[in-house]
Protein backbone atom coordinates (compact mmCIF):
# COMPACT_ATOMS: atom_id res chain seq x y z
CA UNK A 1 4.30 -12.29 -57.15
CA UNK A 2 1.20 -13.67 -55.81
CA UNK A 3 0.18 -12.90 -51.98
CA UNK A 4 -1.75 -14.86 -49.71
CA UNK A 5 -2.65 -12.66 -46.64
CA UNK A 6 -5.17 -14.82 -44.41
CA UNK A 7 -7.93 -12.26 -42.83
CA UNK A 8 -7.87 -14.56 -39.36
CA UNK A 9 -5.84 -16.49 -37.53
CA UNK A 10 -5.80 -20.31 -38.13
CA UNK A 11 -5.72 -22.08 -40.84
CA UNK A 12 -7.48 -21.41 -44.16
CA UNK A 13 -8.28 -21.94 -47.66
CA UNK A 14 -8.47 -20.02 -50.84
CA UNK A 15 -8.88 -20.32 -54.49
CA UNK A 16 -6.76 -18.69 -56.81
CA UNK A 17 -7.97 -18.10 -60.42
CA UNK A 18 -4.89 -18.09 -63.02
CA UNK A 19 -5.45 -17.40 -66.20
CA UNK A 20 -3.02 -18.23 -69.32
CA UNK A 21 -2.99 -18.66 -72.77
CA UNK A 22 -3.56 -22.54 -73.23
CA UNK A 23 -6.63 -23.69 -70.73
CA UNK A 24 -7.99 -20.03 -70.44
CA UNK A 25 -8.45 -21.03 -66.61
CA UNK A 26 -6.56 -22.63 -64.24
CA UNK A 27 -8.01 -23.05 -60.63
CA UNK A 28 -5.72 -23.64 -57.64
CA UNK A 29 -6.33 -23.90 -54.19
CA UNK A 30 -4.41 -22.69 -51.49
CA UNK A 31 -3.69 -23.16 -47.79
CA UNK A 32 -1.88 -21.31 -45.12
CA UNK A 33 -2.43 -20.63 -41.55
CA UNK A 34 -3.03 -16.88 -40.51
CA UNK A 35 -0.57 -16.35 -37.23
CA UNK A 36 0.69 -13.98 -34.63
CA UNK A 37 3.12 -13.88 -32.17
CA UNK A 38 1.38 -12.54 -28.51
CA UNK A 39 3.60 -11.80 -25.09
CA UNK A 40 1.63 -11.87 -22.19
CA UNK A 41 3.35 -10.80 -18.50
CA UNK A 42 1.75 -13.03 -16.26
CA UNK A 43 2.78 -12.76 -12.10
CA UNK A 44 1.45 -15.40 -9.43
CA UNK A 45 -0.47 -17.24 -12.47
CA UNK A 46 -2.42 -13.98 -13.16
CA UNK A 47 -2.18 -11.71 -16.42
CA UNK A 48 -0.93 -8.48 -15.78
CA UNK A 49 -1.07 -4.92 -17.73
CA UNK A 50 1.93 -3.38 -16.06
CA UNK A 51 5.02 -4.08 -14.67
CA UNK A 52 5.03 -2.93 -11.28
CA UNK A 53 7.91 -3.09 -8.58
CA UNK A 54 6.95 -1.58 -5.20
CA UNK A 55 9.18 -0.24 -3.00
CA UNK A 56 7.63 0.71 0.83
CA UNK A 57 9.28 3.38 2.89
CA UNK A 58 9.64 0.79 5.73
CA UNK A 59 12.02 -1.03 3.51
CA UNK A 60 14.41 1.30 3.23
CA UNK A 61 14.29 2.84 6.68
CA UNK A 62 16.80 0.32 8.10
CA UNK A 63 19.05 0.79 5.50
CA UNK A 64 18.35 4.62 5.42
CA UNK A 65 19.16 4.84 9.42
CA UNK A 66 22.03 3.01 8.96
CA UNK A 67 25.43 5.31 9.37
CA UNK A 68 27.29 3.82 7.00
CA UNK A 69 24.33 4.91 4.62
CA UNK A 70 24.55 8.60 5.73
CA UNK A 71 28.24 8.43 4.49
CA UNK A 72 26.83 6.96 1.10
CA UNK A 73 24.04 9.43 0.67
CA UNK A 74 26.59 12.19 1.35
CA UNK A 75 29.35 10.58 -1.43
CA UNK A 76 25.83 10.55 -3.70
CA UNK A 77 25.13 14.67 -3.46
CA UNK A 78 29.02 14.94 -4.02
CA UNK A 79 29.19 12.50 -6.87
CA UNK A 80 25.91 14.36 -8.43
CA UNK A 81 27.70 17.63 -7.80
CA UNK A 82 30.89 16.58 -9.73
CA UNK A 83 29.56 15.10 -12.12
CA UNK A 84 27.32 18.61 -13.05
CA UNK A 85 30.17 19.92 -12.82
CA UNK A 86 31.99 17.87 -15.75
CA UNK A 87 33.49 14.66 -13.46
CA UNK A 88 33.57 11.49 -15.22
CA UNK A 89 34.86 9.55 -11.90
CA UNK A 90 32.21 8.08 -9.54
CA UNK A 91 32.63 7.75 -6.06
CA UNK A 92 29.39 5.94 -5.17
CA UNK A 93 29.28 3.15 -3.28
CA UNK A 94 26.78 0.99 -5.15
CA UNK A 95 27.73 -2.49 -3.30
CA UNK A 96 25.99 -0.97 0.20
CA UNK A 97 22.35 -0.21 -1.53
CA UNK A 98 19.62 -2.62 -1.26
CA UNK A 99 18.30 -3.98 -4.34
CA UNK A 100 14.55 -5.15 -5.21
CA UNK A 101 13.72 -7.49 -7.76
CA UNK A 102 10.50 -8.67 -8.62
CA UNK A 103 10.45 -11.92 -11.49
CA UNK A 104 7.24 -12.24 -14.45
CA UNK A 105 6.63 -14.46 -16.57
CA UNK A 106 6.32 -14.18 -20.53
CA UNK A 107 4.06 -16.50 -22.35
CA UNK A 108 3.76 -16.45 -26.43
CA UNK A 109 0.17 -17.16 -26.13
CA UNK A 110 0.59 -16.58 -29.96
CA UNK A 111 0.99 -19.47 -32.80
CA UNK A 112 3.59 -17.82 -34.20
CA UNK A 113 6.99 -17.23 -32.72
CA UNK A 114 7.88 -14.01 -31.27
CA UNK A 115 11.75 -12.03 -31.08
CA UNK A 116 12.28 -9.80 -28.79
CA UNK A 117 14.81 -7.83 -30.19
CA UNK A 118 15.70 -5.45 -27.21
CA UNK A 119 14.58 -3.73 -24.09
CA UNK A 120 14.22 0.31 -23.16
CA UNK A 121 13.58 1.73 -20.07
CA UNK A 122 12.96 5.31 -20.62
CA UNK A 123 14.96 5.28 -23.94
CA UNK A 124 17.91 3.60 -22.54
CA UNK A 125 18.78 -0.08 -22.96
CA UNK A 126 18.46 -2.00 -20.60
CA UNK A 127 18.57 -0.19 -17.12
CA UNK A 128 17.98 3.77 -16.56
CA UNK A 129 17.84 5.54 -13.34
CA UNK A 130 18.12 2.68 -11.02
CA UNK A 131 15.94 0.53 -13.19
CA UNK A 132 16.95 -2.51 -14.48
CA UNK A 133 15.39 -5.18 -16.57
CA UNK A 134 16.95 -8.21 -17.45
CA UNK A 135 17.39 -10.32 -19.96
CA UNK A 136 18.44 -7.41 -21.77
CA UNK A 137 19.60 -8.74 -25.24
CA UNK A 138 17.84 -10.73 -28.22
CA UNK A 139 14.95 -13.62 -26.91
CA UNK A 140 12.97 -15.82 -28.93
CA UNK A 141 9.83 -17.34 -27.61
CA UNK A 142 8.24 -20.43 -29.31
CA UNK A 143 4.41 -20.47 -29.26
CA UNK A 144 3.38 -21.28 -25.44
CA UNK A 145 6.55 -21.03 -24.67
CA UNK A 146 7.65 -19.49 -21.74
CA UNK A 147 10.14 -16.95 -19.94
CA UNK A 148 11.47 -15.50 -16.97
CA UNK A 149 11.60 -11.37 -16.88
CA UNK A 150 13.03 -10.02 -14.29
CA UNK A 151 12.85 -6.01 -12.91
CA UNK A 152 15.39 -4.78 -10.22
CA UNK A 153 15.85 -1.64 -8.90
CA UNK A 154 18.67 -0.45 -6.88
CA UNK A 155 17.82 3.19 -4.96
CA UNK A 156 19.68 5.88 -7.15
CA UNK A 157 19.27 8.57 -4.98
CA UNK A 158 20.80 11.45 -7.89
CA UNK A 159 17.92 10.78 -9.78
CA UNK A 160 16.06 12.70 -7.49
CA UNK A 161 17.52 15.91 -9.21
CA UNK A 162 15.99 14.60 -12.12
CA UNK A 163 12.67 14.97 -14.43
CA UNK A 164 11.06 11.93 -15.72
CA UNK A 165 8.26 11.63 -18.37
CA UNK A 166 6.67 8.07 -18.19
CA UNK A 167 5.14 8.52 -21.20
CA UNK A 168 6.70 8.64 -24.56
């Protein structure tokens, strides 16, 4: 097989020198277009490094105050306790917590398509620890074309008995 790798993006042009046994030389030239696909997470029309989803204290301290959230934080502790102690039922009430979401955009800023071929949050697909991000399955993005990424999270109050390493 013969391999044309182009050293930049864009197009280009070789020359490829075959030799055989009848003309001794045979020159050919070649053309192909050196690519890649790019994603860049744009919010407000500005690019962005991270994705970041803040959540103030005075946001939750309406819902916090609120008693029917003191009965929810107390089936929390006891759903966390159960479930350390080998419970597979929940009895959560997820419906009453608040949810944040905050919406990027994806560009391909590439010239060659990109596929996204799924999403982790902390290993886990998908959503982890309140997390979620969404779409969650396969995407392809043209070049310039654009998306809409979205990041919710939902207060999960048991992962506070947990340990989290951002990095991996």
């Amino acid at each position: 097989p013969v391999l044309f790798s182009p050293a930049r993006l864009g197009p280009c042009q070789a020359l490829l020198f075959v030799r055989n046994n009848l003309t001794a030389l045979e020159v050919l030239e070649v053309y192909g277009e050196g690519g890649q696909g790019r994603l860049l997470f744009m919010t407000n029309g500005s690019a962005i490094d991270k994705l970041r989803l803040r959540v103030q204290r005075k946001q939750l301290k309406a819902w916090l105050d609120s008693p029917r959230t003191q009965l929810t934080l107390w089936k929390a502790f006891l759903d966390l306790w159960q479930w350390l102690m080998g419970a597979t039922q929940r009895i959560m009430d997820v419906d009453n917590r608040p949810k944040f979401v905050k919406v990027y955009s994806v560009v391909n800023t590439g010239n060659m398509p990109v596929e996204v071929l799924h999403t982790r949050l902390f290993g886990f697909t998908c959503a982890a620890f309140g997390l979620r991000i969404s779409p969650c399955g396969r995407f392809l993005l043209k070049p310039r074309e654009r998306a809409e990424l979205s990041l919710s999270y939902v207060p999960d109050f048991r992962a506070s008995a947990l340990s989290l390493s951002l990095i991996t």
